[in-house]
N, C-alpha and C. Protein backbone atom coordinates (compact mmCIF):
# COMPACT_ATOMS: atom_id res chain seq x y z
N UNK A 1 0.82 -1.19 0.00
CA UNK A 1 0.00 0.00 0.00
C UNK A 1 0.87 1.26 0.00
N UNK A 2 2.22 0.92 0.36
CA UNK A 2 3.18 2.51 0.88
C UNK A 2 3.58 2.88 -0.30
N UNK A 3 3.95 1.46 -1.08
CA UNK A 3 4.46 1.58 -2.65
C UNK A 3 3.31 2.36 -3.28
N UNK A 4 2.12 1.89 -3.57
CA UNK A 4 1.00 2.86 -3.84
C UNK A 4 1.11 3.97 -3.92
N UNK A 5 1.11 4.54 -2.68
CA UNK A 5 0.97 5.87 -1.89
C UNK A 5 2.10 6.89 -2.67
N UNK A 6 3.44 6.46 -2.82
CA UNK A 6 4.46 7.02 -3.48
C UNK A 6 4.43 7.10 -4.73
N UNK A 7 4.14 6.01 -5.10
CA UNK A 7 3.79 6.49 -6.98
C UNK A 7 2.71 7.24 -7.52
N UNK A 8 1.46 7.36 -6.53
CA UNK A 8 1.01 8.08 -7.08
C UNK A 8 1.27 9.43 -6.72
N UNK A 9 2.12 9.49 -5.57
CA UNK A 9 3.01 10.94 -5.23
C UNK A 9 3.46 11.61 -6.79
N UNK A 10 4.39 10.59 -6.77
CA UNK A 10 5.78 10.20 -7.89
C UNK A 10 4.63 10.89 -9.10
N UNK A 11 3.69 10.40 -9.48
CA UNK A 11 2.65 10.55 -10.73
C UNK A 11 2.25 12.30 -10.59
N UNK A 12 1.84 12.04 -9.47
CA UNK A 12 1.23 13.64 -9.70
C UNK A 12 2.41 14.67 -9.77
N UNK A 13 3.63 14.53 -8.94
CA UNK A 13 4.36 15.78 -9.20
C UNK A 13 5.31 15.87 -10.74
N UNK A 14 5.38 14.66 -11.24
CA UNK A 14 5.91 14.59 -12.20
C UNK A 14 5.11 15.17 -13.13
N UNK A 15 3.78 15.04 -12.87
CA UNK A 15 2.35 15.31 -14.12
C UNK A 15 2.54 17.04 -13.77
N UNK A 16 2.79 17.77 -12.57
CA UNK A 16 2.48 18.90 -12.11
C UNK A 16 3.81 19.75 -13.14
N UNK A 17 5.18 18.32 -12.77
CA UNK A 17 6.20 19.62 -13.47
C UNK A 17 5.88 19.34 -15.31
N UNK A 18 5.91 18.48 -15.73
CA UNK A 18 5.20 18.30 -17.21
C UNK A 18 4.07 19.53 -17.42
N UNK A 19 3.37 19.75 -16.34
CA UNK A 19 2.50 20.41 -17.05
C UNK A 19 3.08 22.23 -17.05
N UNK A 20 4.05 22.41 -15.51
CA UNK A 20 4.49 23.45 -15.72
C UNK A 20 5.59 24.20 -16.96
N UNK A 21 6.10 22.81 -17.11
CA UNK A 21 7.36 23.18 -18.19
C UNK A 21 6.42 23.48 -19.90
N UNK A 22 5.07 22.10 -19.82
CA UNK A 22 4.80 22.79 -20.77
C UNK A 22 4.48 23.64 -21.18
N UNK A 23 3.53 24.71 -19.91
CA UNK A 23 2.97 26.30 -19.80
C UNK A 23 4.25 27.17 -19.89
N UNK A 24 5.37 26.97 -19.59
CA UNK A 24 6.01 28.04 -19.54
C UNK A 24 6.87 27.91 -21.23
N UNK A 25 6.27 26.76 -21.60
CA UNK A 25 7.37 26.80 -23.04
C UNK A 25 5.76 28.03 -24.24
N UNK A 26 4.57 27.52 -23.62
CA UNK A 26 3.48 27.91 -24.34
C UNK A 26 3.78 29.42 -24.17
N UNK A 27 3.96 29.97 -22.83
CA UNK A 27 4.24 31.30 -22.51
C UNK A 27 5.24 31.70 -23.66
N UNK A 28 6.47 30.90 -23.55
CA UNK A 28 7.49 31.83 -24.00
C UNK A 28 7.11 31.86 -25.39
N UNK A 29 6.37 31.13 -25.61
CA UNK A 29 6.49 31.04 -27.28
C UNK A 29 5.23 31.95 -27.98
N UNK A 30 4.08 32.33 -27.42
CA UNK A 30 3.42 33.66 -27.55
C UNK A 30 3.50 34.54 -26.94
N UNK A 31 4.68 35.26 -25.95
CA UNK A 31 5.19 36.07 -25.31
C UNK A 31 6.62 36.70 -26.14
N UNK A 32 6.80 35.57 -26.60
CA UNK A 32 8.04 36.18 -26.57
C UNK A 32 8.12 37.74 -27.73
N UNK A 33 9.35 38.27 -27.78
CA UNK A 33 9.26 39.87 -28.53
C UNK A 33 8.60 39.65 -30.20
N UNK A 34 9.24 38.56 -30.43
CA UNK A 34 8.99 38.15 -32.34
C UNK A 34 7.20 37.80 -32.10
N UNK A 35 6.49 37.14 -31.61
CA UNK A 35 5.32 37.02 -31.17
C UNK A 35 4.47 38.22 -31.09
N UNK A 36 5.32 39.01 -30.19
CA UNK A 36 4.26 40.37 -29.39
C UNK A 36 4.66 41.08 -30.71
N UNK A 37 5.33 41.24 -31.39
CA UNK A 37 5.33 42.12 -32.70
C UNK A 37 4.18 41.70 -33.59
N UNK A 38 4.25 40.38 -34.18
CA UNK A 38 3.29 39.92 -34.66
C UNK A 38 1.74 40.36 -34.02
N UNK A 39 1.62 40.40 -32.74
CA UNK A 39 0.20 40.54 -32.42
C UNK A 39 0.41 42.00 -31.72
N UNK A 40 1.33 42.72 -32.30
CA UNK A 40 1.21 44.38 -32.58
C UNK A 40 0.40 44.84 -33.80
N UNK A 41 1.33 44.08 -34.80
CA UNK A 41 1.00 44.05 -36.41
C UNK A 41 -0.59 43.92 -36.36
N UNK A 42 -1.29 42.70 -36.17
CA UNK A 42 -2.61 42.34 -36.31
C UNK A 42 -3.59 43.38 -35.76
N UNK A 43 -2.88 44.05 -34.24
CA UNK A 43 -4.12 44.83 -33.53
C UNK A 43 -3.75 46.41 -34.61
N UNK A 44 -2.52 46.55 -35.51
CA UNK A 44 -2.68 48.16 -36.06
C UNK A 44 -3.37 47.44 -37.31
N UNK A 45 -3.51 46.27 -37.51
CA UNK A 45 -4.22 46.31 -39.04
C UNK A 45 -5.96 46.00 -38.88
N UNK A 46 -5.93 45.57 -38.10
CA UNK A 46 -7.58 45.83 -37.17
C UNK A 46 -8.13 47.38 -37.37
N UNK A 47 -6.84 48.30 -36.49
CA UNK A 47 -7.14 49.71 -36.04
C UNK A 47 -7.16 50.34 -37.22
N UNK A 48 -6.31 49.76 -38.60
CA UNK A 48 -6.51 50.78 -39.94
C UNK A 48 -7.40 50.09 -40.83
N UNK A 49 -8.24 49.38 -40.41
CA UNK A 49 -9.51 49.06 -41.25
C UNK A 49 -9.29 47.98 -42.03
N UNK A 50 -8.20 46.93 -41.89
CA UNK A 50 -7.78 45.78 -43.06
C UNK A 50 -8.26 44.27 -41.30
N UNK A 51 -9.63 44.51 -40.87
CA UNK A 51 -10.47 43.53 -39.88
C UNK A 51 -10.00 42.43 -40.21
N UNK A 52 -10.40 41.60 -42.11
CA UNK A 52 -10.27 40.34 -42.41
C UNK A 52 -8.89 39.87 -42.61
N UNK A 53 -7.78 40.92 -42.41
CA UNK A 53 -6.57 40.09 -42.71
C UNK A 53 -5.95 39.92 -41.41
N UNK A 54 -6.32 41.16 -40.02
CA UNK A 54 -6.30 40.77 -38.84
C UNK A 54 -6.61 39.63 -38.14
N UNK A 55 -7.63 39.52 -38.59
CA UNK A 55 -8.72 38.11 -38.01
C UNK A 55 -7.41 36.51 -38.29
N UNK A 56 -7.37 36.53 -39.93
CA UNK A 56 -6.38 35.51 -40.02
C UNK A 56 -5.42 35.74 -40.19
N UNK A 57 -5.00 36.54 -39.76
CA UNK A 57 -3.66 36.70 -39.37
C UNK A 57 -3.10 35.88 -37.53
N UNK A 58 -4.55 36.29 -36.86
CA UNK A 58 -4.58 35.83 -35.75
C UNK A 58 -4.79 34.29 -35.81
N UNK A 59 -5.45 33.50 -37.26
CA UNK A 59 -5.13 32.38 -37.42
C UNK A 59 -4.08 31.50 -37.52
N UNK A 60 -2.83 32.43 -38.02
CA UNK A 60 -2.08 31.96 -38.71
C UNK A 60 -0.61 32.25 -37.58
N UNK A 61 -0.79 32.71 -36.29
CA UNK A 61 -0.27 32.97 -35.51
C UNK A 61 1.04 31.98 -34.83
N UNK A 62 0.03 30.52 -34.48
CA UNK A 62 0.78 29.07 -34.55
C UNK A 62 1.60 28.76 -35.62
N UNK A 63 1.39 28.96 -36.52
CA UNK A 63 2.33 29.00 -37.91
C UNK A 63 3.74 29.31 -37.88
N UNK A 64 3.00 31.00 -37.88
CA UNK A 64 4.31 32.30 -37.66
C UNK A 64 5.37 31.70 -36.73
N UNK A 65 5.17 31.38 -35.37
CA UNK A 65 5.28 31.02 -34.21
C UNK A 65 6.67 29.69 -34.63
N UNK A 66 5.97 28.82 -35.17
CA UNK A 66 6.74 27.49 -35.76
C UNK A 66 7.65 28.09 -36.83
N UNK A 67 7.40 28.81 -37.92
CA UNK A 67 8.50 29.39 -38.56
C UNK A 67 9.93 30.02 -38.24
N UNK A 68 9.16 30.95 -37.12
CA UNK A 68 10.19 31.54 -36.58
C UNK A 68 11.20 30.68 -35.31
N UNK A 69 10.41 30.06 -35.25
CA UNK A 69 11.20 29.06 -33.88
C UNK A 69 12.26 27.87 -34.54
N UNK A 70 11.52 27.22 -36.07
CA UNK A 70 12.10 26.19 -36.54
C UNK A 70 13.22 26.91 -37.72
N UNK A 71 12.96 27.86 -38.13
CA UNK A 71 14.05 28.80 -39.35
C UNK A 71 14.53 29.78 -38.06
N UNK A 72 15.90 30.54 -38.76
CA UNK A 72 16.15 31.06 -38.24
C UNK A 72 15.69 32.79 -38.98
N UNK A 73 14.60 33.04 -39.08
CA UNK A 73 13.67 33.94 -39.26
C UNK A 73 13.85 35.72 -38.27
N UNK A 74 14.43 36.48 -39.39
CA UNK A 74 15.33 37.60 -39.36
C UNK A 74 13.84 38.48 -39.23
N UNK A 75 12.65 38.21 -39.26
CA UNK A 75 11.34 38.73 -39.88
C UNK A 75 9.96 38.75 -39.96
N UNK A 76 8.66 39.37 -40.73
CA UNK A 76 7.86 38.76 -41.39
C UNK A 76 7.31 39.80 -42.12
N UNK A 77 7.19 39.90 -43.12
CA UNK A 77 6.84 40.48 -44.25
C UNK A 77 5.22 40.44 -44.84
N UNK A 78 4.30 41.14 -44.24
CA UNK A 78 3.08 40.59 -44.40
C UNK A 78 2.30 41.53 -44.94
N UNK A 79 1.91 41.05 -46.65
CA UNK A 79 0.61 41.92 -47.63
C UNK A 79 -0.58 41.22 -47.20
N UNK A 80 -1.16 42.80 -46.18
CA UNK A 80 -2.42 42.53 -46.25
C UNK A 80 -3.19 43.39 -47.25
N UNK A 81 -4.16 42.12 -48.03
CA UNK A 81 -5.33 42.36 -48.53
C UNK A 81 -6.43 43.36 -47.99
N UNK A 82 -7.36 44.50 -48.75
CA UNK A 82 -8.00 45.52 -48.39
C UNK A 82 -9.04 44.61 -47.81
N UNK A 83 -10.48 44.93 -47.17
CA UNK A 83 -11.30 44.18 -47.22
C UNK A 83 -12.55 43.47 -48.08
N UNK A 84 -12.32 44.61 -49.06
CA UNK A 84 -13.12 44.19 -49.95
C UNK A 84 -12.56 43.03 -50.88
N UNK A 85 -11.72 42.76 -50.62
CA UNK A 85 -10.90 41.59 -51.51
C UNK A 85 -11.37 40.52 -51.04
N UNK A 86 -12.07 40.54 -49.76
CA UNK A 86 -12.29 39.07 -49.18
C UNK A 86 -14.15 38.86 -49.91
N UNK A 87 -14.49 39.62 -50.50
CA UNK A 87 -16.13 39.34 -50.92
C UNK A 87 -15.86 39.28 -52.55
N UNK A 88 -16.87 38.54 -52.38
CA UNK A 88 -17.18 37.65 -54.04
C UNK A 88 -17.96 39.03 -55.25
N UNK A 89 -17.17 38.73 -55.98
CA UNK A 89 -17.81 40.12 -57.10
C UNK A 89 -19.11 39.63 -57.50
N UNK A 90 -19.56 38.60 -57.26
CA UNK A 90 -20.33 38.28 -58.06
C UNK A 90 -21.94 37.56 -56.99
N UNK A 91 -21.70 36.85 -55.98
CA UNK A 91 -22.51 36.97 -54.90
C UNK A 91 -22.42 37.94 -53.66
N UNK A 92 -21.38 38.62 -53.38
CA UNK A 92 -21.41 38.94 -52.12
C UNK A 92 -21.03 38.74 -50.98
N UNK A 93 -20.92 37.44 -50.91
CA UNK A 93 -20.54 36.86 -49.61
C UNK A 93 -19.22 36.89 -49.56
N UNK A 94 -19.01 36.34 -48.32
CA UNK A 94 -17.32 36.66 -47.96
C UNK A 94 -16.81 35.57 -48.61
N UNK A 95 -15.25 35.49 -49.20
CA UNK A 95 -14.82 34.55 -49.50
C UNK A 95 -13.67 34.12 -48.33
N UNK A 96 -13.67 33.01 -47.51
CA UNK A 96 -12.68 32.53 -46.72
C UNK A 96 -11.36 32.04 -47.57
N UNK A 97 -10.61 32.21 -47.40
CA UNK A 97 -9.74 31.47 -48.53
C UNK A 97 -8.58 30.70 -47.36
N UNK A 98 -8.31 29.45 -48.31
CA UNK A 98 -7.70 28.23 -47.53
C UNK A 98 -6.43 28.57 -47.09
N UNK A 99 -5.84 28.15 -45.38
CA UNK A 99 -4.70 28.48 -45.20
C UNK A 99 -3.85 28.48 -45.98
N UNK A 100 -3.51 27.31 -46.79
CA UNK A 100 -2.18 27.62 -47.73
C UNK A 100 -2.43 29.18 -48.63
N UNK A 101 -3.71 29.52 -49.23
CA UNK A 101 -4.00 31.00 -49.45
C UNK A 101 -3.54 31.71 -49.10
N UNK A 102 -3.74 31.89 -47.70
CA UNK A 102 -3.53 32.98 -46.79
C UNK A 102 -1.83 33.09 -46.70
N UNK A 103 -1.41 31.85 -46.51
CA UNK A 103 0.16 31.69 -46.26
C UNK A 103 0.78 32.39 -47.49
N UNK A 104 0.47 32.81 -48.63
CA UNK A 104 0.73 33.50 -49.60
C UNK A 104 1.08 34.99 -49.48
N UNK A 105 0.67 35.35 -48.14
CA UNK A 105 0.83 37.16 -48.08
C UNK A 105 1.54 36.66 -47.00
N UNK A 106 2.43 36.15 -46.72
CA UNK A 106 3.40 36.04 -45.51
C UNK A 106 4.69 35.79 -45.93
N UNK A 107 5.51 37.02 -46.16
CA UNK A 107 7.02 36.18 -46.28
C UNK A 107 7.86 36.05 -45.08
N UNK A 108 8.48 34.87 -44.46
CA UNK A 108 9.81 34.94 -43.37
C UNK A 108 10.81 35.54 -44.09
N UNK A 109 11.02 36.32 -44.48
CA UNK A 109 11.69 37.55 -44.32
C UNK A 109 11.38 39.07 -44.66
N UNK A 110 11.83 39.75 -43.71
CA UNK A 110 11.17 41.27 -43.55
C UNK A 110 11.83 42.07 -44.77
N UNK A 111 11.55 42.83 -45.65
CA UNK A 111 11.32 43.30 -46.62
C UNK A 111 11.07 45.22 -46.62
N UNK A 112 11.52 45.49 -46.19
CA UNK A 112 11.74 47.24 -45.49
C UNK A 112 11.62 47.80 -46.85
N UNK A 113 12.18 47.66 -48.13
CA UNK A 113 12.65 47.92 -49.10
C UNK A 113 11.75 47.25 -50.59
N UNK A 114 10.92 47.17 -51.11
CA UNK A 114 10.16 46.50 -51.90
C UNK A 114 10.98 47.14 -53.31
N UNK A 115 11.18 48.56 -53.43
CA UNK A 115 11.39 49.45 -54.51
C UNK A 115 12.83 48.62 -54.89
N UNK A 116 13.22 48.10 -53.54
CA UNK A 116 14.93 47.60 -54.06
C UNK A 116 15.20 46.14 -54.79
N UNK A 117 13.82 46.05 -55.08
CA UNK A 117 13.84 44.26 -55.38
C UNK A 117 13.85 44.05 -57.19
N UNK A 118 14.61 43.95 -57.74
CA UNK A 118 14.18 43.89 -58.67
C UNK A 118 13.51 42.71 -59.85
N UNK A 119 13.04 43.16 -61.49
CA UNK A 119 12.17 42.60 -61.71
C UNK A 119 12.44 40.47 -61.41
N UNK A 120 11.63 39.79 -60.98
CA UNK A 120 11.39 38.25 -61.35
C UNK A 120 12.10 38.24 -60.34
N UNK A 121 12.48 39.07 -58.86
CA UNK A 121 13.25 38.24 -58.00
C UNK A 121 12.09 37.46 -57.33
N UNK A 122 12.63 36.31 -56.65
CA UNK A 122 10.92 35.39 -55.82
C UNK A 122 11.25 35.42 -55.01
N UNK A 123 10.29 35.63 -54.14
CA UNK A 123 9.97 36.09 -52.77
C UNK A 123 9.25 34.82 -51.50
N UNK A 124 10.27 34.11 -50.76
CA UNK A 124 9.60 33.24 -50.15
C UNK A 124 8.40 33.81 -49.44
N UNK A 125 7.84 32.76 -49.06
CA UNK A 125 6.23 32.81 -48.24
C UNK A 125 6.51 31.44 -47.44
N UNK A 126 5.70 31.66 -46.66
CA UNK A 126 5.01 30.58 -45.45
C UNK A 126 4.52 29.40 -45.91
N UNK A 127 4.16 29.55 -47.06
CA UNK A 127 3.75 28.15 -47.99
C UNK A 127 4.45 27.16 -48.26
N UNK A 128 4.37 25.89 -48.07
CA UNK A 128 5.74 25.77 -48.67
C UNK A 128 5.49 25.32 -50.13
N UNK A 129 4.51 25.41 -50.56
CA UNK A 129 4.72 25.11 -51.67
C UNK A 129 4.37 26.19 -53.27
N UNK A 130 4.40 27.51 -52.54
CA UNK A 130 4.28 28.74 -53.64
C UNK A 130 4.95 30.06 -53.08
N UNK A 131 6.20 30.54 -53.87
CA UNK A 131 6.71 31.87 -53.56
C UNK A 131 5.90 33.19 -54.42
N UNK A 132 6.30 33.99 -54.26
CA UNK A 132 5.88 35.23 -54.76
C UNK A 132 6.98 35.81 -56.10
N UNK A 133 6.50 36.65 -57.11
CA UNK A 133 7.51 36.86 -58.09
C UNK A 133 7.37 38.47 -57.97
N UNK A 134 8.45 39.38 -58.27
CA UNK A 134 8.03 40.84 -58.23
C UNK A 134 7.84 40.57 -60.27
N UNK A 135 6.80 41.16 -60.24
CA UNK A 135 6.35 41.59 -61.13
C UNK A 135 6.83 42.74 -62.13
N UNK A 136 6.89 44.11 -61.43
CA UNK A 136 7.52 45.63 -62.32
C UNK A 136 8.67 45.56 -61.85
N UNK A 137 8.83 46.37 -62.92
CA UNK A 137 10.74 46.72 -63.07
C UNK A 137 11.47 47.99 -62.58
N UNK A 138 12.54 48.04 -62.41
CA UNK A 138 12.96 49.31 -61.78
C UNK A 138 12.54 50.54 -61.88
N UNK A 139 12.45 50.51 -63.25
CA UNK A 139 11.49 51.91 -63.69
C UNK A 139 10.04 52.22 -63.43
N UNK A 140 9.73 50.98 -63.12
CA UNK A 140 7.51 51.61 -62.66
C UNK A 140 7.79 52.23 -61.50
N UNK A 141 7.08 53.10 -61.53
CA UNK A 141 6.51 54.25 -59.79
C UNK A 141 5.92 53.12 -59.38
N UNK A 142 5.01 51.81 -59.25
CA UNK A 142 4.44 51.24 -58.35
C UNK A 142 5.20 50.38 -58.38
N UNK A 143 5.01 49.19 -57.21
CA UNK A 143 5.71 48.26 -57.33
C UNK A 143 4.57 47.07 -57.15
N UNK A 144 4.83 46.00 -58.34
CA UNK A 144 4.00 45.01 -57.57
C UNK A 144 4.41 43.83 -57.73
N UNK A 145 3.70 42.44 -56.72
CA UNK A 145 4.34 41.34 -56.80
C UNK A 145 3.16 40.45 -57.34
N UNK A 146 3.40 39.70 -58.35
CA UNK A 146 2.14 38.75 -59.39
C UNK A 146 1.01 39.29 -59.26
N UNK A 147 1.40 40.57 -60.30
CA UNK A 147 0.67 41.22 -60.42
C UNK A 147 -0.18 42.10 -60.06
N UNK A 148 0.36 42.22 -58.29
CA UNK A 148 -0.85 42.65 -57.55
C UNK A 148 0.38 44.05 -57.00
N UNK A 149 -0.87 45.42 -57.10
CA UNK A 149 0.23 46.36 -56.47
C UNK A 149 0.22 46.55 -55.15
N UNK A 150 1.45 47.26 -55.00
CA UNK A 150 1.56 46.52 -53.30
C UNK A 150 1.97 48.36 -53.38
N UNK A 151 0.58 48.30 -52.01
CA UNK A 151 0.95 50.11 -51.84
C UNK A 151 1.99 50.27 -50.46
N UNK A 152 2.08 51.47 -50.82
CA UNK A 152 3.61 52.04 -50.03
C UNK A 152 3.37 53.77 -49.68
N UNK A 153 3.79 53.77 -47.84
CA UNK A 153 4.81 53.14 -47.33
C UNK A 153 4.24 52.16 -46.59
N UNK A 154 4.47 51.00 -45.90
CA UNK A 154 4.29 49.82 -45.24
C UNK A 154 2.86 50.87 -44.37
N UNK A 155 1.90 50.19 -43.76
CA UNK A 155 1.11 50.52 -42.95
C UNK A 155 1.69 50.21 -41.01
N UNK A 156 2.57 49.28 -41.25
CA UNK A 156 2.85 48.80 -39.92
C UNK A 156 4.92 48.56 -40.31
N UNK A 157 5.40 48.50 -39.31
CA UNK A 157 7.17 48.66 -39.52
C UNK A 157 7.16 48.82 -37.89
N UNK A 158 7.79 47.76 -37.40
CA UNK A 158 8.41 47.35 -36.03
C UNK A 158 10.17 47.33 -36.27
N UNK A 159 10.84 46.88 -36.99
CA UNK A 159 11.60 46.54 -37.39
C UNK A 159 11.81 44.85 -37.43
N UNK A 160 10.66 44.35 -37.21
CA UNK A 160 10.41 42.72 -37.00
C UNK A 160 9.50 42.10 -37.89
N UNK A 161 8.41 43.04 -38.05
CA UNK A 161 6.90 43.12 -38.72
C UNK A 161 7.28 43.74 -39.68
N UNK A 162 6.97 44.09 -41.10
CA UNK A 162 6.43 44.76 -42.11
C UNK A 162 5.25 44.78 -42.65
N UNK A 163 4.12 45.37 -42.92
CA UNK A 163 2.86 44.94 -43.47
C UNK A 163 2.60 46.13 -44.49
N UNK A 164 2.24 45.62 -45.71
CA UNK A 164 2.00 46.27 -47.19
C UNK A 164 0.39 45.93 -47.39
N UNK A 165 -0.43 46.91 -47.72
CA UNK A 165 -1.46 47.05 -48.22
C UNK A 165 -1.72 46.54 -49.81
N UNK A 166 -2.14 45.53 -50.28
CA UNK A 166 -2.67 45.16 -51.08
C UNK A 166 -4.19 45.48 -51.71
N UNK A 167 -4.43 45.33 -52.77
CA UNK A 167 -5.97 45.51 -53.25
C UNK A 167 -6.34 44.60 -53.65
N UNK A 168 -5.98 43.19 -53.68
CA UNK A 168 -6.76 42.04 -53.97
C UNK A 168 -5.47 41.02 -53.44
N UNK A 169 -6.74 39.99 -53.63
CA UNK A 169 -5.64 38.57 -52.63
C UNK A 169 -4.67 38.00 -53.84
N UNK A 170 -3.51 37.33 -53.44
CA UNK A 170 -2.50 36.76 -54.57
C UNK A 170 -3.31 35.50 -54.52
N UNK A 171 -3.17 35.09 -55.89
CA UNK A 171 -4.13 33.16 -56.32
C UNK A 171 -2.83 32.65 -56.27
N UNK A 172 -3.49 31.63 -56.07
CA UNK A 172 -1.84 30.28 -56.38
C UNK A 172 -2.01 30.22 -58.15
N UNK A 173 -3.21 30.38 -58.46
CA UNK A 173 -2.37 30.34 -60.10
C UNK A 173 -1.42 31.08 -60.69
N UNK A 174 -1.94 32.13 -59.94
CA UNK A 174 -0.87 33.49 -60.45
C UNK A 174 0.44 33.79 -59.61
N UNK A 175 0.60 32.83 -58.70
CA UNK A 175 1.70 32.62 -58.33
C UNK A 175 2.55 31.70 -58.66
N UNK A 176 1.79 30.32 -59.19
CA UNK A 176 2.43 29.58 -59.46
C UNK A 176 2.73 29.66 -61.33
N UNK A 177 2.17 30.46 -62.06
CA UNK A 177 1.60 30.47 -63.22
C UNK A 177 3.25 31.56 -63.57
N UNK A 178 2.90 32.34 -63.13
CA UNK A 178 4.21 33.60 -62.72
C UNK A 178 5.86 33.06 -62.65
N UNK A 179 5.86 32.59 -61.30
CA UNK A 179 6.91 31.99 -61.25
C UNK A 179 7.68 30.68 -61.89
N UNK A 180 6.78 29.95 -62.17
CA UNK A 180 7.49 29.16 -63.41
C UNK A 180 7.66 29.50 -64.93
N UNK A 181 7.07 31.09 -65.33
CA UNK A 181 7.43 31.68 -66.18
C UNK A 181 8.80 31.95 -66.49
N UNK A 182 8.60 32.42 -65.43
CA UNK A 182 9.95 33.46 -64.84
C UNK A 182 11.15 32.11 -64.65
N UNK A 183 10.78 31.44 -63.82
CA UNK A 183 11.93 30.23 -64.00
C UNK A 183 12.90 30.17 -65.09
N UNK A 184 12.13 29.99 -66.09
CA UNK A 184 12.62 29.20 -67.44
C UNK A 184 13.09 30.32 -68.23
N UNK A 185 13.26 32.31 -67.68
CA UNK A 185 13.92 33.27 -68.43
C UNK A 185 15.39 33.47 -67.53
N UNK A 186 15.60 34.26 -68.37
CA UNK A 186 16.92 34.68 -67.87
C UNK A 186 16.71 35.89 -66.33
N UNK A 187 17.28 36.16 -65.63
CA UNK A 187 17.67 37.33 -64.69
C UNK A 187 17.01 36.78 -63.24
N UNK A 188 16.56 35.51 -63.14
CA UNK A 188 15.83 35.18 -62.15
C UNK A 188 16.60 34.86 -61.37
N UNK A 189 16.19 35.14 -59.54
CA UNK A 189 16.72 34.74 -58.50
C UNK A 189 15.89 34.66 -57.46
N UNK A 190 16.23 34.19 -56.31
CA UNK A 190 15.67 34.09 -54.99
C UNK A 190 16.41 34.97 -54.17
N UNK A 191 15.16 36.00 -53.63
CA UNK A 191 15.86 36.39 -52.29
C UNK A 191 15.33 36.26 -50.95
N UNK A 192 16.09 35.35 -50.06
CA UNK A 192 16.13 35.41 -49.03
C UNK A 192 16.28 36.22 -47.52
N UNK A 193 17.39 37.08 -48.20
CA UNK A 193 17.80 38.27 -46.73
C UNK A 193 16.87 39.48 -46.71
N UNK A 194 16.95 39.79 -45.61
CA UNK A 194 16.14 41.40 -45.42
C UNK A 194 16.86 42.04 -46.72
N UNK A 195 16.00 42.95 -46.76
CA UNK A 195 16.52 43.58 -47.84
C UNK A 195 16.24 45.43 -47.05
């Protein structure tokens, strides 16, 4: 019976520190500064009227979270879509669009500089399976990436966060449609570093 008595001692404090170590890893990991930037970013894009990219942005939080913890992630680079981009031209209703979607306006790396990118460089994203292509060339006044213009100056800049105002959502066709264009020409590259 004494043996009993001790293991289930043994059980519960072991279950007590398991459960503390796991709260404090949960803490650090939506606490921490790269985190609280991120859910800076979401509450100023709430406060400047872009609600639906806030909302999943706050979806996509666990994501961010794993990116930055598993890469060594200098960043995040995030085009949000206006709100009217999220409703259907044609019924009305809202269109939800599927995480890998969404993972499309997220690059791990911060991007201060859009004007400095030039034309067909690709632009990772959160996806893993679609980057972004810049579209115009040194010479356009706008700048945009597959096709979509990306207004300027950033709406949000932490030095961690970047967030660019878009007027419609990027498709995976036109991302993927884009960038394997661009593949198969000459001047193409990947950039990775802040820029």
């Amino acid at each position: 019976m004494g043996a009993l008595k001790y293991f289930s001692l043994f059980i519960i404090v072991a279950f007590a520190s398991l459960s503390a170590t796991i709260s404090a890893s949960v803490y650090r990991r939506y606490h921490s500064p790269e985190m609280q930037s991120v859910t800076n970013a979401i509450h100023t894009m709430y406060n400047k009227g872009y609600i639906a990219m806030s909302a999943f942005t706050v979806g996509m939080q666990d994501h961010l979270s794993e990116w930055s913890e598993r890469y060594d992630v200098t960043g995040f680079t995030i085009f949000a879509p206006i709100n009217s981009a999220f409703i259907s031209d044609i019924s009305g209703n809202v269109v939800i669009p599927s995480d890998e979607k969404l993972y499309l306006h997220c690059s791990p790396a911060r991007y201060n500089s859009l004007f400095a990118l030039r034309f067909k460089t690709e632009i990772p994203t959160v996806s893993h399976k679609y980057n972004l292509i810049v579209t115009s060339g040194l010479l356009d006044y706008d700048i945009s990436i597959c096709n979509v213009k990306i207004s300027s100056p950033p709406i949000y800049d932490d030095g961690y966060v970047i967030v660019y105002s878009i007027g419609q959502l990027f498709s995976f066709s036109s991302a993927k449609d884009i960038v394997a264009a661009y593949r198969n020409s000459s001047s193409y590259r990947v950039v990775h570093a802040e820029l």
